[in-house]
C-alpha atoms as a PDB file:
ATOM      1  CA  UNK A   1       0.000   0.000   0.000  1.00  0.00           C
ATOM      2  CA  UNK A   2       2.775   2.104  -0.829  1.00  0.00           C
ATOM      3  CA  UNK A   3       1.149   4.787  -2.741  1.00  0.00           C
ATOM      4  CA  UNK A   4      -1.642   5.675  -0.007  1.00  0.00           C
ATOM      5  CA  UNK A   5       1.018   7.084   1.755  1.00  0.00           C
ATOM      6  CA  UNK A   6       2.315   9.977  -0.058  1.00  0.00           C
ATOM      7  CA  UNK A   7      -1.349  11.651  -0.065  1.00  0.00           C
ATOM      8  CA  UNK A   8      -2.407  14.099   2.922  1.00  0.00           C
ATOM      9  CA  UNK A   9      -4.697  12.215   5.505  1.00  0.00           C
ATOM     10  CA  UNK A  10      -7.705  13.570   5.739  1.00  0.00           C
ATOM     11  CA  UNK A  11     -11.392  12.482   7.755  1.00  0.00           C
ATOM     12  CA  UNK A  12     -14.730  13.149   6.774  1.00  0.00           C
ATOM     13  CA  UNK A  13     -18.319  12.754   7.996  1.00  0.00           C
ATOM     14  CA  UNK A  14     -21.332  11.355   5.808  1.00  0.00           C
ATOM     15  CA  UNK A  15     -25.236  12.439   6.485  1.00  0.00           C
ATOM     16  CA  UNK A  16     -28.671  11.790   4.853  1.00  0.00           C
ATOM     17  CA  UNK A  17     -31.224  14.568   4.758  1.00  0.00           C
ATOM     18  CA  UNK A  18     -33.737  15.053   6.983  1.00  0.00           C
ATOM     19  CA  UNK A  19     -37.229  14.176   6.611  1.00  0.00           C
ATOM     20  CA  UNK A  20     -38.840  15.854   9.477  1.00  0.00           C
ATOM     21  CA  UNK A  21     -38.430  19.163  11.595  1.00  0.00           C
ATOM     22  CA  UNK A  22     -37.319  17.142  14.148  1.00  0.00           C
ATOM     23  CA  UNK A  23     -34.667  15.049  11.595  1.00  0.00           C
ATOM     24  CA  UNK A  24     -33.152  18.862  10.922  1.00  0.00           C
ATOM     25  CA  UNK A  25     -33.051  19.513  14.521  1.00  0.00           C
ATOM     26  CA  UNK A  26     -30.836  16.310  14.981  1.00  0.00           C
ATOM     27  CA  UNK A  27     -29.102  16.723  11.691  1.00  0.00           C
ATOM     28  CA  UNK A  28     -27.827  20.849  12.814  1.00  0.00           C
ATOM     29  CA  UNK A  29     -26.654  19.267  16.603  1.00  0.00           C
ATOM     30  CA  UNK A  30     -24.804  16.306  14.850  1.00  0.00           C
ATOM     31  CA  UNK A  31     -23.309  18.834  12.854  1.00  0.00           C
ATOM     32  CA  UNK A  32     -22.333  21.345  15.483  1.00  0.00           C
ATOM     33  CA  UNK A  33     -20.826  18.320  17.365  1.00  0.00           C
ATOM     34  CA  UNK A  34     -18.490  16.547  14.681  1.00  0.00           C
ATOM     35  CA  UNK A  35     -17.372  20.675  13.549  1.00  0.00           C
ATOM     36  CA  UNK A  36     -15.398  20.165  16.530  1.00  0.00           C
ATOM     37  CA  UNK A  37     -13.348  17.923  15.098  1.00  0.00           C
ATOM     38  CA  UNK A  38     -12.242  19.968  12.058  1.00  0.00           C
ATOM     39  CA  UNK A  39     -13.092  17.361   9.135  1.00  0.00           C
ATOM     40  CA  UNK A  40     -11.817  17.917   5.692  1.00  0.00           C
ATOM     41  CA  UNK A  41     -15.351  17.992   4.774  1.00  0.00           C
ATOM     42  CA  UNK A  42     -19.233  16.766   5.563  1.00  0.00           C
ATOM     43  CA  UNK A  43     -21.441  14.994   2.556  1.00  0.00           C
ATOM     44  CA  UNK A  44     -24.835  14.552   2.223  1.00  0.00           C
ATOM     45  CA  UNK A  45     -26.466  11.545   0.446  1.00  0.00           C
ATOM     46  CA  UNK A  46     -28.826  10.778  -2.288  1.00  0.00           C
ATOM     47  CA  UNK A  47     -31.547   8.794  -2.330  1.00  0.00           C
ATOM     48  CA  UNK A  48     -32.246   5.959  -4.552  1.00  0.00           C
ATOM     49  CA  UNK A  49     -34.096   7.287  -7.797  1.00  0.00           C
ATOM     50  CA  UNK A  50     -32.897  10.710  -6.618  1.00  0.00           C
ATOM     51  CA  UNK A  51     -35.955  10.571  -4.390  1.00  0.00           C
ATOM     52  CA  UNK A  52     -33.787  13.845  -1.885  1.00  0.00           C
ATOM     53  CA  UNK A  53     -32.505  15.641  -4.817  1.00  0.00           C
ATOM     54  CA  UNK A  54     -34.103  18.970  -3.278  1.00  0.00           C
ATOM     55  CA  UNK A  55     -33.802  17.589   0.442  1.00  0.00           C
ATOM     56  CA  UNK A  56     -29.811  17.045  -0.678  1.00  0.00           C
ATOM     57  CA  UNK A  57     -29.021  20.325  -2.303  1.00  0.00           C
ATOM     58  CA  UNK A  58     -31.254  22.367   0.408  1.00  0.00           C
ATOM     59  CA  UNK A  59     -28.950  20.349   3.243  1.00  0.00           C
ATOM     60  CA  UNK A  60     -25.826  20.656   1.107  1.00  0.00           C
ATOM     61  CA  UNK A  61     -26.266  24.966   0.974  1.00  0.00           C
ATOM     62  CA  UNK A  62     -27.316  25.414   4.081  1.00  0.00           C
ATOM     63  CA  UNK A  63     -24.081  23.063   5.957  1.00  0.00           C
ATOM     64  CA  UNK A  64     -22.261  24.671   3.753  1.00  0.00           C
ATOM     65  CA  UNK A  65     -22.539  28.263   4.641  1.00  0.00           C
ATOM     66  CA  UNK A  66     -21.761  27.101   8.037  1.00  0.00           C
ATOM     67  CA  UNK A  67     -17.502  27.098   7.808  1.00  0.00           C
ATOM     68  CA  UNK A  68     -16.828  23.192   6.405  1.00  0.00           C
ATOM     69  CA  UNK A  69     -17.332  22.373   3.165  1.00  0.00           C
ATOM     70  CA  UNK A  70     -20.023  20.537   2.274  1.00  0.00           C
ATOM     71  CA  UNK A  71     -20.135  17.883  -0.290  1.00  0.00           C
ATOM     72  CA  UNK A  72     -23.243  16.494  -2.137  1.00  0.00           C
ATOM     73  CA  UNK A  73     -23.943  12.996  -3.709  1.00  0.00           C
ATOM     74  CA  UNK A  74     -24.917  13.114  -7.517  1.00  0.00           C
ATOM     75  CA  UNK A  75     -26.507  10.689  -8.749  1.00  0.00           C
ATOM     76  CA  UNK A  76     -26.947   9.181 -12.605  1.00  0.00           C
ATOM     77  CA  UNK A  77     -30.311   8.104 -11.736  1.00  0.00           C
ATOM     78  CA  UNK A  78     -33.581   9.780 -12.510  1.00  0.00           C
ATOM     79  CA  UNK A  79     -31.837  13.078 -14.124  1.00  0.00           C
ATOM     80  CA  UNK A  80     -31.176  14.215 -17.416  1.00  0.00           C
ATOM     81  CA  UNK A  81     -28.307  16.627 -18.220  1.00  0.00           C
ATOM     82  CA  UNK A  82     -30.528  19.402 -17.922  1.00  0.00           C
ATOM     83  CA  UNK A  83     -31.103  18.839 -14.374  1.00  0.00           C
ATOM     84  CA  UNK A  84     -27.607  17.655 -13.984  1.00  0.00           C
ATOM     85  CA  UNK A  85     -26.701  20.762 -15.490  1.00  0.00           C
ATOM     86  CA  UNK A  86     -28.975  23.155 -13.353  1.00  0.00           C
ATOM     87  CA  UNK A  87     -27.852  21.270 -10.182  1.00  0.00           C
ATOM     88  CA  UNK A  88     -24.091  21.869 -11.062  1.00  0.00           C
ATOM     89  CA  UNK A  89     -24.368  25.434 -11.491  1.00  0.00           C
ATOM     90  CA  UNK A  90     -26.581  26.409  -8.208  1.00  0.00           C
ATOM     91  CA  UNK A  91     -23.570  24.381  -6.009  1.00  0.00           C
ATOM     92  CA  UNK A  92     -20.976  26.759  -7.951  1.00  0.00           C
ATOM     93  CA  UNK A  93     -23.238  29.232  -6.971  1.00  0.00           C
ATOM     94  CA  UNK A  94     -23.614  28.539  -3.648  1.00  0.00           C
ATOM     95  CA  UNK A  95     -19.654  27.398  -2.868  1.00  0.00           C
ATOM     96  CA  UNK A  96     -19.834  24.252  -3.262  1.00  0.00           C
ATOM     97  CA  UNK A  97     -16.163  22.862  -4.346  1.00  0.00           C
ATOM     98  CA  UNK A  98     -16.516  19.207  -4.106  1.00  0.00           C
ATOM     99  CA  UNK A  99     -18.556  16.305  -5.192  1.00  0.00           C
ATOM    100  CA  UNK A 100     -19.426  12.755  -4.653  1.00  0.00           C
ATOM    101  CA  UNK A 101     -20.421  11.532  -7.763  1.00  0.00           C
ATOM    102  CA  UNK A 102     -21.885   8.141  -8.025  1.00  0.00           C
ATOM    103  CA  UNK A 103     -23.957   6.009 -10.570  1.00  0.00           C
ATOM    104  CA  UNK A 104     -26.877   5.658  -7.640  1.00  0.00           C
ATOM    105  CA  UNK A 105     -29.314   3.238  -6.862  1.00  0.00           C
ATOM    106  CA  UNK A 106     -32.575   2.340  -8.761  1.00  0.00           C
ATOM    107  CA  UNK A 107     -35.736   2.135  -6.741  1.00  0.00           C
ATOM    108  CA  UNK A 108     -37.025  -1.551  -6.634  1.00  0.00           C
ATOM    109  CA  UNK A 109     -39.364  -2.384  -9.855  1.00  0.00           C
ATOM    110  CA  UNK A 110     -37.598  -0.022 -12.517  1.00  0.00           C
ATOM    111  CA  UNK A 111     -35.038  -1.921 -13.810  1.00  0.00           C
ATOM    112  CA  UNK A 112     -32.397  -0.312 -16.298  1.00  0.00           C
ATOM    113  CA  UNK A 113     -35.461   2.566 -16.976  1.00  0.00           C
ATOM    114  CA  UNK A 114     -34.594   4.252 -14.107  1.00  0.00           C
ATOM    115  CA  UNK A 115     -31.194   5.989 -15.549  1.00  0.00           C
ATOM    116  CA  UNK A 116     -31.472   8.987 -16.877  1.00  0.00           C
ATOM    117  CA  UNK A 117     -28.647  10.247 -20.289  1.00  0.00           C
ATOM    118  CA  UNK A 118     -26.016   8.835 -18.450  1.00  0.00           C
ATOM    119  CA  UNK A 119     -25.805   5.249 -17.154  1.00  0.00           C
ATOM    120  CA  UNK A 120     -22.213   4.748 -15.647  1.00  0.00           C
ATOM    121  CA  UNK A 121     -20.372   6.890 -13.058  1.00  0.00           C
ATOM    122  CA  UNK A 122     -17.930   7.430 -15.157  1.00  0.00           C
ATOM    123  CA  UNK A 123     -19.769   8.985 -17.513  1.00  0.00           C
ATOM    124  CA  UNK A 124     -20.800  11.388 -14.967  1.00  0.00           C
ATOM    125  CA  UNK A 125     -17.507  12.357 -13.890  1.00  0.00           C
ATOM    126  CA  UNK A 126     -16.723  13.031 -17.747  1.00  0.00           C
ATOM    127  CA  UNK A 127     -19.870  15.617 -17.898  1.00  0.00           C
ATOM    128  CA  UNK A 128     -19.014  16.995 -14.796  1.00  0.00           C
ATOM    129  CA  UNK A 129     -15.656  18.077 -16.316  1.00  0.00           C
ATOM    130  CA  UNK A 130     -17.389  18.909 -19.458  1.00  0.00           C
ATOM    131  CA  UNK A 131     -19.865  21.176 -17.766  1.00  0.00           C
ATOM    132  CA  UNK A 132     -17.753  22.479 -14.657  1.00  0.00           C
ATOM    133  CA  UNK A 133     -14.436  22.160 -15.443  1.00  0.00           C
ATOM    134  CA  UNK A 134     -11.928  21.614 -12.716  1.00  0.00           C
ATOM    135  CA  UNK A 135     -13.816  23.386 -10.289  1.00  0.00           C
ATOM    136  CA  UNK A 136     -15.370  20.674  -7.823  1.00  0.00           C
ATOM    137  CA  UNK A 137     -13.139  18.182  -6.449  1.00  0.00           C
ATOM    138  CA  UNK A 138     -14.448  15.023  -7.640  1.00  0.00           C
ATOM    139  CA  UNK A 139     -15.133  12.019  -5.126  1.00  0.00           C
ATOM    140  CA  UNK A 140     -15.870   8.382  -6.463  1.00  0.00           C
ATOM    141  CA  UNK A 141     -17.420   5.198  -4.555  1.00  0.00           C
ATOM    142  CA  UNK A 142     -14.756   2.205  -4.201  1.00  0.00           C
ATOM    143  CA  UNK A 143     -15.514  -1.392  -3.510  1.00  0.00           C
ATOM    144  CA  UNK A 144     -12.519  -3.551  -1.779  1.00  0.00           C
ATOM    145  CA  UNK A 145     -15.315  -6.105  -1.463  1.00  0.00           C
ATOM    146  CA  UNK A 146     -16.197  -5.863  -5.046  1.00  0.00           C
ATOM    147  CA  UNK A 147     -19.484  -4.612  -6.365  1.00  0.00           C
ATOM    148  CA  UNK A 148     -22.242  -6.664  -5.719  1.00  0.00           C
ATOM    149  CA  UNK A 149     -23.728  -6.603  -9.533  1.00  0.00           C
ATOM    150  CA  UNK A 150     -19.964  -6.280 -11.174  1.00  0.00           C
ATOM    151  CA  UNK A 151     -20.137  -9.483 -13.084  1.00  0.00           C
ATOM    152  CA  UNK A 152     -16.019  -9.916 -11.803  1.00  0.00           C
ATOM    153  CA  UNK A 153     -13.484  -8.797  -9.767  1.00  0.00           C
ATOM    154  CA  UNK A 154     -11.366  -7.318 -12.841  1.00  0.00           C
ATOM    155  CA  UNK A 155     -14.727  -5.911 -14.203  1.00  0.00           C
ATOM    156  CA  UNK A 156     -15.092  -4.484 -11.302  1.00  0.00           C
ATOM    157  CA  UNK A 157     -11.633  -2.946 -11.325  1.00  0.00           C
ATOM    158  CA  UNK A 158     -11.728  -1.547 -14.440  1.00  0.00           C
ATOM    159  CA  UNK A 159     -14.773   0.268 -13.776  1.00  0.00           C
ATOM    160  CA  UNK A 160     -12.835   2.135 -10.683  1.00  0.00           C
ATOM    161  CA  UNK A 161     -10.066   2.505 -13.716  1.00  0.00           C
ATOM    162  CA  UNK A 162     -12.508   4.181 -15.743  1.00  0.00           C
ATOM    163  CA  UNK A 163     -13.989   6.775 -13.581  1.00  0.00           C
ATOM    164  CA  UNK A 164     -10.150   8.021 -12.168  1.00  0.00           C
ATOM    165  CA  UNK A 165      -9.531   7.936 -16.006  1.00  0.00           C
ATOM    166  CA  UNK A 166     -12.391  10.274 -16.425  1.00  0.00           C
ATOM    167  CA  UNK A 167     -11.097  13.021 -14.052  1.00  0.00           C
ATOM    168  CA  UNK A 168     -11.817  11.433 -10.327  1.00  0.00           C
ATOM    169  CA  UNK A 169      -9.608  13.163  -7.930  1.00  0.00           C
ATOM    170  CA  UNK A 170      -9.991  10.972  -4.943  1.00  0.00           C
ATOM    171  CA  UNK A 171     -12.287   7.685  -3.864  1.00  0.00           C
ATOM    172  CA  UNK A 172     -14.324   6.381  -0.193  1.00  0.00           C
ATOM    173  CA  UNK A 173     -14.903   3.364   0.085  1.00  0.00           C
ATOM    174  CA  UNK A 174     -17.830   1.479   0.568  1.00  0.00           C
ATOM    175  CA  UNK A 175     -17.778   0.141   4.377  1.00  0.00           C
ATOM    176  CA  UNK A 176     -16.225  -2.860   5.209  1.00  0.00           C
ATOM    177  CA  UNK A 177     -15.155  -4.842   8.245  1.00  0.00           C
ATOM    178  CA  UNK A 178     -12.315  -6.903   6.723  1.00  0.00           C
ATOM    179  CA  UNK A 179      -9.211  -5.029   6.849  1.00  0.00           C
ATOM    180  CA  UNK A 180      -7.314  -7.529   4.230  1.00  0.00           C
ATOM    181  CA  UNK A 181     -10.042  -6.565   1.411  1.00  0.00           C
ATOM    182  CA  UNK A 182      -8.554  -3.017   1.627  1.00  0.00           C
ATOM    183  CA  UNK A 183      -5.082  -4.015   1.795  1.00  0.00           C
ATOM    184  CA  UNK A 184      -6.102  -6.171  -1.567  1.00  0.00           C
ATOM    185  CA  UNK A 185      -7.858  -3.867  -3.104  1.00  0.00           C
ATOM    186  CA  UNK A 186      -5.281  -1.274  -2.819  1.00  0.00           C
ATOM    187  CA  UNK A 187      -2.668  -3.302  -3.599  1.00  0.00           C
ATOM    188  CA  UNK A 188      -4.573  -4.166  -7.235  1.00  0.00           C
ATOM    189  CA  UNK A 189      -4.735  -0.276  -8.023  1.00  0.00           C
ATOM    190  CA  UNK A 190      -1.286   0.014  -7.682  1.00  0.00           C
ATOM    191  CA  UNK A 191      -0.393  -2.511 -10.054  1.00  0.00           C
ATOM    192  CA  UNK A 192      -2.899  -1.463 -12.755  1.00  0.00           C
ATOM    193  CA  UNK A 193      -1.015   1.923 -12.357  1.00  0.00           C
ATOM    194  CA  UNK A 194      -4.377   4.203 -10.677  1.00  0.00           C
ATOM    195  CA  UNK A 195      -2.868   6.574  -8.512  1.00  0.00           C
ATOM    196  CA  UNK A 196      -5.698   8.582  -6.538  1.00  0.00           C
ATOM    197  CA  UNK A 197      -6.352   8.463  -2.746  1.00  0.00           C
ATOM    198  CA  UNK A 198      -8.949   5.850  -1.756  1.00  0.00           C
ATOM    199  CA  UNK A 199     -10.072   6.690   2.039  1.00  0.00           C
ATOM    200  CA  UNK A 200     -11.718   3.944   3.876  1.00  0.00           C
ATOM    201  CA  UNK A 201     -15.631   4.153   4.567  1.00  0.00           C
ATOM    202  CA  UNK A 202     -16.559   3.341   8.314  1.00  0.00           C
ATOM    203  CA  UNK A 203     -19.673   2.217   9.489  1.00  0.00           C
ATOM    204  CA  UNK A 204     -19.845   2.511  13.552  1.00  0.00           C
ATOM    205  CA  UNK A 205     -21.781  -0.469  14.848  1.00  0.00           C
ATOM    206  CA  UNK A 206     -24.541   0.778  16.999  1.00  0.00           C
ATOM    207  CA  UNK A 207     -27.528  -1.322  15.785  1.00  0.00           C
ATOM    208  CA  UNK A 208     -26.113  -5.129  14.721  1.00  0.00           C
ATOM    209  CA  UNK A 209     -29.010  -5.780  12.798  1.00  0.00           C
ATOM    210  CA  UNK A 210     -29.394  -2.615  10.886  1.00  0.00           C
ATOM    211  CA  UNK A 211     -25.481  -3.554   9.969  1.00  0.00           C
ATOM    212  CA  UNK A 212     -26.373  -6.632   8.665  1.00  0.00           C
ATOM    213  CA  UNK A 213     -29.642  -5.256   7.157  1.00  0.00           C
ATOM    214  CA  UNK A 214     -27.333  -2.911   5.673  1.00  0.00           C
ATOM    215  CA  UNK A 215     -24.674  -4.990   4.463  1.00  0.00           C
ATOM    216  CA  UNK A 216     -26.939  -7.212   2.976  1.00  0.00           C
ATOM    217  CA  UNK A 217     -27.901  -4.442   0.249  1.00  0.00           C
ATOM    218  CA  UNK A 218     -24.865  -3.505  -0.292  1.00  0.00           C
ATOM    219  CA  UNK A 219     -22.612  -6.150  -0.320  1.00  0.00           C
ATOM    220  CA  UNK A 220     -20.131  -5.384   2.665  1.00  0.00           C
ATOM    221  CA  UNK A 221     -19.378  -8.796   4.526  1.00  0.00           C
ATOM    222  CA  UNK A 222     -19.679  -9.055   8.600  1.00  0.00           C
ATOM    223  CA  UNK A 223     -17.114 -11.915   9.570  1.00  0.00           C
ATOM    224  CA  UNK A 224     -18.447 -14.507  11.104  1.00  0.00           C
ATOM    225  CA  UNK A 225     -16.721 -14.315  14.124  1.00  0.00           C
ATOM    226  CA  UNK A 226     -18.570 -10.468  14.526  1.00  0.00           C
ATOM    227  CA  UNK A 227     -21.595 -12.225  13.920  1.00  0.00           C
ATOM    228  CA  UNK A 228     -20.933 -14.850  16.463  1.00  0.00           C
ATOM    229  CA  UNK A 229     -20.289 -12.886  19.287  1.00  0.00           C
ATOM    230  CA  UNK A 230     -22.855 -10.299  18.663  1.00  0.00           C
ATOM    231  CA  UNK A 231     -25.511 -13.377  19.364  1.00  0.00           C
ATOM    232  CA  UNK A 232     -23.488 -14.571  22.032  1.00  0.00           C
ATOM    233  CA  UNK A 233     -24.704 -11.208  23.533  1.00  0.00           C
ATOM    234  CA  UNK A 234     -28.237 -11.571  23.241  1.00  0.00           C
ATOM    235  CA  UNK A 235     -30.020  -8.237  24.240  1.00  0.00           C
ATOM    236  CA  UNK A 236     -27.446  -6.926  25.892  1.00  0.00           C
ATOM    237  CA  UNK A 237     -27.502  -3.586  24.137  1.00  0.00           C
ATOM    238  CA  UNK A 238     -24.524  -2.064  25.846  1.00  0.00           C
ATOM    239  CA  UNK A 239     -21.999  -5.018  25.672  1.00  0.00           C
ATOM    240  CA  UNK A 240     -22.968  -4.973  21.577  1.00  0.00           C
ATOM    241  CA  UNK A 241     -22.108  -1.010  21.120  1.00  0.00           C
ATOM    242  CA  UNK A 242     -18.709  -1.734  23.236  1.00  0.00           C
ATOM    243  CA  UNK A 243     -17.933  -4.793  21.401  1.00  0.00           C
ATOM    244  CA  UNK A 244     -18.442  -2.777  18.294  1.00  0.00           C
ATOM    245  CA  UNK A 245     -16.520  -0.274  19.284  1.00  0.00           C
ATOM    246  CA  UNK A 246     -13.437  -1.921  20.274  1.00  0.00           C
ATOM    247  CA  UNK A 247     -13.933  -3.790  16.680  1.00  0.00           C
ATOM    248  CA  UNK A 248     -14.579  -0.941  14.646  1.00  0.00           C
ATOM    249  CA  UNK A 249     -11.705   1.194  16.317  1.00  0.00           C
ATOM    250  CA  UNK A 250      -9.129  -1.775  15.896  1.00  0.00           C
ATOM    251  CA  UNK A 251     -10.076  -1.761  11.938  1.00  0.00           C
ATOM    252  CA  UNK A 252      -9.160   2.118  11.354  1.00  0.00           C
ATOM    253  CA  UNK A 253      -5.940   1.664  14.102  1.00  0.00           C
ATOM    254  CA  UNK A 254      -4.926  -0.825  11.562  1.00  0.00           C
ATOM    255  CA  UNK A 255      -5.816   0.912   8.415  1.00  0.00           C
ATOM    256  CA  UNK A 256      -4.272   4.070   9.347  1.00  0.00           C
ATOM    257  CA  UNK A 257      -0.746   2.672  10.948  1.00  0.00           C
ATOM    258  CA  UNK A 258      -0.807   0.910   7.096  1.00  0.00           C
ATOM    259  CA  UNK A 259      -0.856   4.428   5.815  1.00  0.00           C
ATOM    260  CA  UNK A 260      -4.254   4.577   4.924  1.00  0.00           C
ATOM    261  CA  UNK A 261      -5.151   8.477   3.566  1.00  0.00           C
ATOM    262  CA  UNK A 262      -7.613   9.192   6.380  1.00  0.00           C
ATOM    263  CA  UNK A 263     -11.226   7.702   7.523  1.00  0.00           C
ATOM    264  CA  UNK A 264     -14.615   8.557   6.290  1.00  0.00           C
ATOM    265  CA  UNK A 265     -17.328   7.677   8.645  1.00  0.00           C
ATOM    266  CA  UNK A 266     -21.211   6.949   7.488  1.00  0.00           C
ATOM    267  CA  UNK A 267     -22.736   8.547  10.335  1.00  0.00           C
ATOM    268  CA  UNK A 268     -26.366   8.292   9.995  1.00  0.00           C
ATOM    269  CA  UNK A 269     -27.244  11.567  11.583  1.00  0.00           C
ATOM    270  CA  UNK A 270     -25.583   9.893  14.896  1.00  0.00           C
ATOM    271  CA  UNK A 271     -22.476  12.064  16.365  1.00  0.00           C
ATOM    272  CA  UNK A 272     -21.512  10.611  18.935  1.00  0.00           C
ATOM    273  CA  UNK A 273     -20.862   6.263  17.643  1.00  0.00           C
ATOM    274  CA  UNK A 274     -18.178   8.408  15.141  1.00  0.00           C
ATOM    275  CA  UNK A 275     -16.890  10.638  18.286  1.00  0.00           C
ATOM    276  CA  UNK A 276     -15.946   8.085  19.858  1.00  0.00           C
ATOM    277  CA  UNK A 277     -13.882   5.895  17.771  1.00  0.00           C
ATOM    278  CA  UNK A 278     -12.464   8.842  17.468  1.00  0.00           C
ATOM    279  CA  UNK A 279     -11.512   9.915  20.400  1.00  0.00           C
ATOM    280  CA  UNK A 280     -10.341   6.544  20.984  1.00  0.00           C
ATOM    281  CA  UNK A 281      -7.572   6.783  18.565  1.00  0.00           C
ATOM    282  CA  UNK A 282      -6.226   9.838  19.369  1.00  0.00           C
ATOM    283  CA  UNK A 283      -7.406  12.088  16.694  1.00  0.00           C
ATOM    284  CA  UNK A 284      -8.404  14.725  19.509  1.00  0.00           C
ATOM    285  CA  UNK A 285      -5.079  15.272  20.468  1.00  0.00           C
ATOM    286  CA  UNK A 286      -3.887  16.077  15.994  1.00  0.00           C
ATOM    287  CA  UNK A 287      -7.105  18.258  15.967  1.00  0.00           C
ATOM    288  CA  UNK A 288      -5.592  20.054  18.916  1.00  0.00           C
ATOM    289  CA  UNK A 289      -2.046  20.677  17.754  1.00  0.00           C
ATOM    290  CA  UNK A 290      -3.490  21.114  14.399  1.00  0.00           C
ATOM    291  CA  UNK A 291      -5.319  24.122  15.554  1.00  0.00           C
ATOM    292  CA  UNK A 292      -2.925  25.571  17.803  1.00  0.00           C
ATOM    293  CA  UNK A 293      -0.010  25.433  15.186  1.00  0.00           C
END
């Protein structure tokens, strides 16, 4: 993993938009909470279909005016390049300087007639750069656990090849629990020659069977053994957050000692699961010199 190394570490924090007076309320004091921490940037997820287009960009804005950049998730699904288009220019407008750009998720029942003009990720990073230029920083999804509907591993890879090719700047990850798949995966880039920073996705475990409700979907394996001892638990609610914890912490201890380029955690509106893996491995302490140099 030799090439994650030469890029600046950097963390990040990933929320959905909120459905409810009360889900903005939560949303604005998970915010104020991880600002402490001075992340690189926040993100805001789109839904399936682009069912939160407006919910997204109204979040994106308005956390965005707040001091940390702000990131949205566009989405090939259910737009056209006029939309696309219109969407691209109000974040210019509003400041926005980076982007996750992703192929998305069809709702259940569509099928393929859910895309809109564009189909592949890549081919919305390439009309990004059409449109926009170089002015957002582009973020891509990566899979060390391969995508679940990439018909192979090397397909799989060359898609990843194909959107860095078409002017990516940087990847997260999809979450995973096994370290070794993004050692592999990492490892693979390097000898096809793709040279961007990939930064880990983390998924805090505070519900065990949301996680595996989760994972399920998406394709991110639990190990057995997590699975075993979370039963051997039963309903013991606090021994399963601690036990997750300790497991979750472990992973990015071992991920970022390997050199990975920072930690990007799916938060779920949640502060404090993320604050305290955190805290635990000392990132308090960087924040602290970090501000005072």
């Amino acid at each position: 993993m030799k090439s994650q190394k030469q890029f600046k570490r950097r963390f990040s924090f990933e929320f959905f938009p909120p459905k409810s007076d009360k889900g903005a309320e939560t949303l604005h004091q998970t915010r104020d909470k991880l600002a402490t921490l001075d992340p690189e940037f926040f993100s805001v997820t789109f839904g399936a279909g682009g069912s939160t287009r407006e919910g997204t960009k109204n979040t994106v804005l308005e956390l965005n005016q707040k001091g940390i950049s702000t990131a949205p998730h566009l989405s090939c699904v259910g737009a056209n390049k006029e939309i696309l288009s219109e969407l691209l220019d109000t974040y210019k407008e509003g400041g926005v300087e980076r982007i996750v750009a992703l192929r998305g998720d069809i709702p259940s029942g569509m099928g393929n007639t859910g895309y809109g003009e564009l189909r592949y990720a890549n081919e919305l990073v390439e009309f990004i750069r059409e449109h926009s230029g170089d002015h957002f920083s582009l973020e891509v999804a990566a899979y060390p656990e391969f995508h679940p509907q990439a018909p192979s591993a090397e397909a799989d890879l060359m898609n990843f090849k194909r959107k860095v090719e078409a002017g990516a700047n940087s990847a997260i990850t999809q979450y995973f629990f096994n370290v070794e798949s993004y050692f592999h995966f990492i490892d693979r880039l390097e000898k096809m020659g793709v040279d961007i920073p990939v930064v880990p996705g983390i998924m805090p475990i505070v519900n065990f069977q949301k996680v595996c409700q989760f994972s399920e979907m998406c394709g991110a394996d639990v190990p057995r053994w997590i699975r075993r001892q979370m039963e051997a638990f039963g309903d013991d609610t606090d021994s399963i957050q601690q036990f997750g914890e300790e497991v979750v912490t472990r992973m990015c201890e071992q991920l970022l000692d390997a050199g990975a380029p920072g930690l990007h955690f799916y938060t779920l509106n949640q502060a404090d699961p993320s604050m305290r893996i955190w805290r635990n491995l000392g990132l308090d302490e960087q924040v602290q010199e970090k501000i005072a140099f």
